[in-house]
C-alpha atoms as a PDB file:
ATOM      1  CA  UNK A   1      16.689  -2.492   8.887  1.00  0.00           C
ATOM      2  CA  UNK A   2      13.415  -3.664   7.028  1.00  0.00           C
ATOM      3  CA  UNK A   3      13.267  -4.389   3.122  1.00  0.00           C
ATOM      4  CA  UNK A   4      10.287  -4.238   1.141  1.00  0.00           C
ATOM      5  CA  UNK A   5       8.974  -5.730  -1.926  1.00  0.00           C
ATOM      6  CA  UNK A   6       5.914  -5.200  -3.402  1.00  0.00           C
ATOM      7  CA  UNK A   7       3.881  -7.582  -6.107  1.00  0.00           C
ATOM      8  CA  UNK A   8       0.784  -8.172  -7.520  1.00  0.00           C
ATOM      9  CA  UNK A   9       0.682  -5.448  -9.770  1.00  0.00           C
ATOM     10  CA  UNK A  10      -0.514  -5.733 -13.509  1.00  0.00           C
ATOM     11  CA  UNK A  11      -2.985  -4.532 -15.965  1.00  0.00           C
ATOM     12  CA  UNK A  12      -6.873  -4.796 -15.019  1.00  0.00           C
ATOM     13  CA  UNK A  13      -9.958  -3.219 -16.241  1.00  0.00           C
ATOM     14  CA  UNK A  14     -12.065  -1.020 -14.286  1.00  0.00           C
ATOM     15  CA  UNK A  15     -14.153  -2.559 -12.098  1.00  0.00           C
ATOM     16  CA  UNK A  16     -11.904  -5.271 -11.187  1.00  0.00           C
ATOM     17  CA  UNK A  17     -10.341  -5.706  -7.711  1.00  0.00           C
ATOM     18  CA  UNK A  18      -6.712  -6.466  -7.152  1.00  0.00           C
ATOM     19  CA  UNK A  19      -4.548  -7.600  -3.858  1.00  0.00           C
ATOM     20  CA  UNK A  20      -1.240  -6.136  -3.638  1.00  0.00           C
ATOM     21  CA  UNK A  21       1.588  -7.603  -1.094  1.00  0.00           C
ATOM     22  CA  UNK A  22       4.147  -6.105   0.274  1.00  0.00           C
ATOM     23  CA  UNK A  23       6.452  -8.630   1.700  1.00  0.00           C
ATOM     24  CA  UNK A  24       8.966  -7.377   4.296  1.00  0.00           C
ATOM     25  CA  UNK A  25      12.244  -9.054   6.144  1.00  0.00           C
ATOM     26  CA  UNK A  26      14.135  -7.752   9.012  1.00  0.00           C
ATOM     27  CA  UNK A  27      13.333  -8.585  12.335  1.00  0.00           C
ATOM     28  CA  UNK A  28      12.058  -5.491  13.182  1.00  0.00           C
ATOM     29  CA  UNK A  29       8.836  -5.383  10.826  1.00  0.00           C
ATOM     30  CA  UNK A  30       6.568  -6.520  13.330  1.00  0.00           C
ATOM     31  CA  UNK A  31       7.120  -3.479  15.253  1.00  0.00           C
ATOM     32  CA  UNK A  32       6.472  -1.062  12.250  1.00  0.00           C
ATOM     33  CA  UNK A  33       3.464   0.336  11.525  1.00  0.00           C
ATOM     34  CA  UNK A  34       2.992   0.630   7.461  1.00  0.00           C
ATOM     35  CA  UNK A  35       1.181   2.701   4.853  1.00  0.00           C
ATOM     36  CA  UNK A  36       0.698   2.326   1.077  1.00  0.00           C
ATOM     37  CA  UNK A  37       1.088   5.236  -1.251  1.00  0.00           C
ATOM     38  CA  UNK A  38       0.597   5.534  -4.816  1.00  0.00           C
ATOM     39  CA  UNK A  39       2.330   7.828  -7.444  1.00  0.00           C
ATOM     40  CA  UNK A  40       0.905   8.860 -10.823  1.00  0.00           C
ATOM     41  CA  UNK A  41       2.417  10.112 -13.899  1.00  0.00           C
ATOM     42  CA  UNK A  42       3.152  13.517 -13.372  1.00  0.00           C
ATOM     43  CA  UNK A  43       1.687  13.614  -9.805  1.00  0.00           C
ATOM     44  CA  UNK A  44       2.360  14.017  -6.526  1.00  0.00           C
ATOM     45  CA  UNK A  45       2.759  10.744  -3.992  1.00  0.00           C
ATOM     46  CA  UNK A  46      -0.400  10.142  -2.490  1.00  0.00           C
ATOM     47  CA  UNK A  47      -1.206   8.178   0.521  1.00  0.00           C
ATOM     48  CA  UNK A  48      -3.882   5.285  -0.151  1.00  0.00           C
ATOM     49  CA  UNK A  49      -3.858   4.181   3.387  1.00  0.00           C
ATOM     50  CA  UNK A  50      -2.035   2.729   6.610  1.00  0.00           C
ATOM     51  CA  UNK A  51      -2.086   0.123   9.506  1.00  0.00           C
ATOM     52  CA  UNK A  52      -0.828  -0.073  12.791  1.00  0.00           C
ATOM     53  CA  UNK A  53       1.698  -2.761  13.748  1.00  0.00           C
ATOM     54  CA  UNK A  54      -0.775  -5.286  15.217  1.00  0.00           C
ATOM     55  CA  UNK A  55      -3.218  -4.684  12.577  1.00  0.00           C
ATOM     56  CA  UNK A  56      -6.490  -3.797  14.759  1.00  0.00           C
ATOM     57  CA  UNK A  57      -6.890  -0.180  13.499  1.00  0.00           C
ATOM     58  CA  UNK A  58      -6.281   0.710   9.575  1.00  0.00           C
ATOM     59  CA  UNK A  59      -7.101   4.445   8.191  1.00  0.00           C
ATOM     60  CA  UNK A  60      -7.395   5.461   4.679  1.00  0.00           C
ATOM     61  CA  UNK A  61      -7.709   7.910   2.552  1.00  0.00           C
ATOM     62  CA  UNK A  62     -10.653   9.376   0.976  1.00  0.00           C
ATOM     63  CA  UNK A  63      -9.886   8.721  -2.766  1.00  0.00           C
ATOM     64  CA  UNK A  64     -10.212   4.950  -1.346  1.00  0.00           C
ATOM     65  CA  UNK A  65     -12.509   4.967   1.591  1.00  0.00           C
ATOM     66  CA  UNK A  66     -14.810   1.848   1.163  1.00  0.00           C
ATOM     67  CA  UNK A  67     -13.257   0.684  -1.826  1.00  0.00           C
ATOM     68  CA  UNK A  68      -9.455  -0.650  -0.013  1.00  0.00           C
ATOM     69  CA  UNK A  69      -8.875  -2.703   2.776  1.00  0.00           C
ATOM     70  CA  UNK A  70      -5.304  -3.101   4.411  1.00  0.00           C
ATOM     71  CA  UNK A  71      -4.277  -6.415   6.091  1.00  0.00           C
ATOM     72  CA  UNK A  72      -1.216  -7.631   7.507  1.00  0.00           C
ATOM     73  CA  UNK A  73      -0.136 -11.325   8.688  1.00  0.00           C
ATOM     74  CA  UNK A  74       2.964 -10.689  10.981  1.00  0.00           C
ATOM     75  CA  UNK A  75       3.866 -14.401  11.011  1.00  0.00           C
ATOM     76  CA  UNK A  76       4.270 -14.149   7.447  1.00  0.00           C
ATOM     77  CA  UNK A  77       5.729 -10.585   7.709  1.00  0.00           C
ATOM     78  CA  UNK A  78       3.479  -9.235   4.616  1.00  0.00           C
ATOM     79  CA  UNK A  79       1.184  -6.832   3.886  1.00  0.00           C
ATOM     80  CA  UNK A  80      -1.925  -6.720   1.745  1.00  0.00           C
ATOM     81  CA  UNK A  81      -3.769  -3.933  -0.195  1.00  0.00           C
ATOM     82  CA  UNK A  82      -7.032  -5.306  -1.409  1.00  0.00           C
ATOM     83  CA  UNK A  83      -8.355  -2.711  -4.238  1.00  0.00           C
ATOM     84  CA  UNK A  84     -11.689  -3.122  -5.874  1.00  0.00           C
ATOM     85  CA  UNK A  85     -14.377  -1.665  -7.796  1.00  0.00           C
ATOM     86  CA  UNK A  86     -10.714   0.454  -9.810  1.00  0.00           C
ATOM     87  CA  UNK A  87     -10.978   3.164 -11.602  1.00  0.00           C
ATOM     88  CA  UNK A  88      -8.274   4.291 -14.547  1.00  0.00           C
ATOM     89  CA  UNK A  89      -7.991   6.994 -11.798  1.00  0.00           C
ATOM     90  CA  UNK A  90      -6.170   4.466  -9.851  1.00  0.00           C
ATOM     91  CA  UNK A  91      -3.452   4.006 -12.652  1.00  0.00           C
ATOM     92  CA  UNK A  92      -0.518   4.476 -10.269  1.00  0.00           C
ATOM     93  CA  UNK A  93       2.730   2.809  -9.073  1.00  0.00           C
ATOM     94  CA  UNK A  94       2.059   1.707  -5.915  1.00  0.00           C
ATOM     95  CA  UNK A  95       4.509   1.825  -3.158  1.00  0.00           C
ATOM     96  CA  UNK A  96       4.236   0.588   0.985  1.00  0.00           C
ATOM     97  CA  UNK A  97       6.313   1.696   3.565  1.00  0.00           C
ATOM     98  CA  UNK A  98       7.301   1.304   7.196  1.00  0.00           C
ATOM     99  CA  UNK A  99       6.435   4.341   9.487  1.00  0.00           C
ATOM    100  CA  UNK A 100       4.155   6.293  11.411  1.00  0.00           C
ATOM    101  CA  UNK A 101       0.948   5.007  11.511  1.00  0.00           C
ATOM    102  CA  UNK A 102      -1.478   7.331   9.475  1.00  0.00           C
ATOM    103  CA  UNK A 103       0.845   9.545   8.213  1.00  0.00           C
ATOM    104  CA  UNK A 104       0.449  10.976   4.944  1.00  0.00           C
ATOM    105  CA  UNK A 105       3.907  12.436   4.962  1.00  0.00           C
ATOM    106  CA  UNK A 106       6.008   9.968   2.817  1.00  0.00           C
ATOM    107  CA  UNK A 107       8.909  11.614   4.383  1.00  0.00           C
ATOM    108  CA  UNK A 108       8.350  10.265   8.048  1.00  0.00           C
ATOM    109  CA  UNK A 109       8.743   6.964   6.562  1.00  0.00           C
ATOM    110  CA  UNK A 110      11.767   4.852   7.677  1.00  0.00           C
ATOM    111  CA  UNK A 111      11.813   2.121   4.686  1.00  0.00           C
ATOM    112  CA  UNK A 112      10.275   2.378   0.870  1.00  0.00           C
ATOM    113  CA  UNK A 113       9.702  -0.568  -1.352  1.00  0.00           C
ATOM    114  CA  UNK A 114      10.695  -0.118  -4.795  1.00  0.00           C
ATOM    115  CA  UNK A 115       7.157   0.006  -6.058  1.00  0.00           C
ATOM    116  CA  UNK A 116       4.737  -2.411  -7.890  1.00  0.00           C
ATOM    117  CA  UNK A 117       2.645  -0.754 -11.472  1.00  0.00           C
ATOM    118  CA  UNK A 118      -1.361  -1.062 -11.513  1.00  0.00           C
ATOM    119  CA  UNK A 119      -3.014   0.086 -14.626  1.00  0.00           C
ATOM    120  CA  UNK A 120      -6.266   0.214 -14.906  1.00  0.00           C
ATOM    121  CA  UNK A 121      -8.158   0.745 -18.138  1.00  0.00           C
ATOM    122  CA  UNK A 122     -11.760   1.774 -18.754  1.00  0.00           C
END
């Protein structure tokens, strides 16, 4: 069993840059891979981006690419979404999860945290 808890949300303006955490317990995190997703209002979940359960290989998605960078420190069972250069387009509540590495399928995920609000405004 792993719970997760997001934070660092909040309101920004564009341009800013913002580090989200997603701090986990259970003993079994370390052994997880995780991802980040994002919903919208009145969109679908999207996948922002994932990393494997040592941390050497991270994938994201395009909306992102070059803009995010995904972290994790196992010893302090957390990890990090680092966001910059947002866009109002990025106005989501963002979520991570423990699962397959990569996957954009929020349904192959084992474990959801309950979500942390970003708002950006232009």
């Amino acid at each position: 069993q792993v719970q997760l808890v997001e934070s660092g949300g909040g309101l920004v303006q564009a341009g800013d840059s913002l580090r989200l955490s997603c701090a986990a317990s259970g003993r079994t995190f370390r052994s997880y891979a995780m991802g980040w997703f994002r919903q919208a209002p009145g969109k679908e979940r999207e996948f922002v981006g994932g990393i494997t359960w040592s941390g050497v290989s991270t994938a994201y998605a395009d909306s992102v690419k070059g803009r995010c960078t995904i972290s994790r420190d196992n010893a302090k069972a957390t990890v990090y979404l680092q966001l910059n250069s947002l866009k109002p387009e990025d106005t989501a509540v963002y979520y991570c999860a423990a699962g397959p590495f990569g996957s954009t399928d929020g349904g192959k995920y084992a474990y959801w945290g309950q979500g942390t609000q970003v708002t950006v405004s232009s």
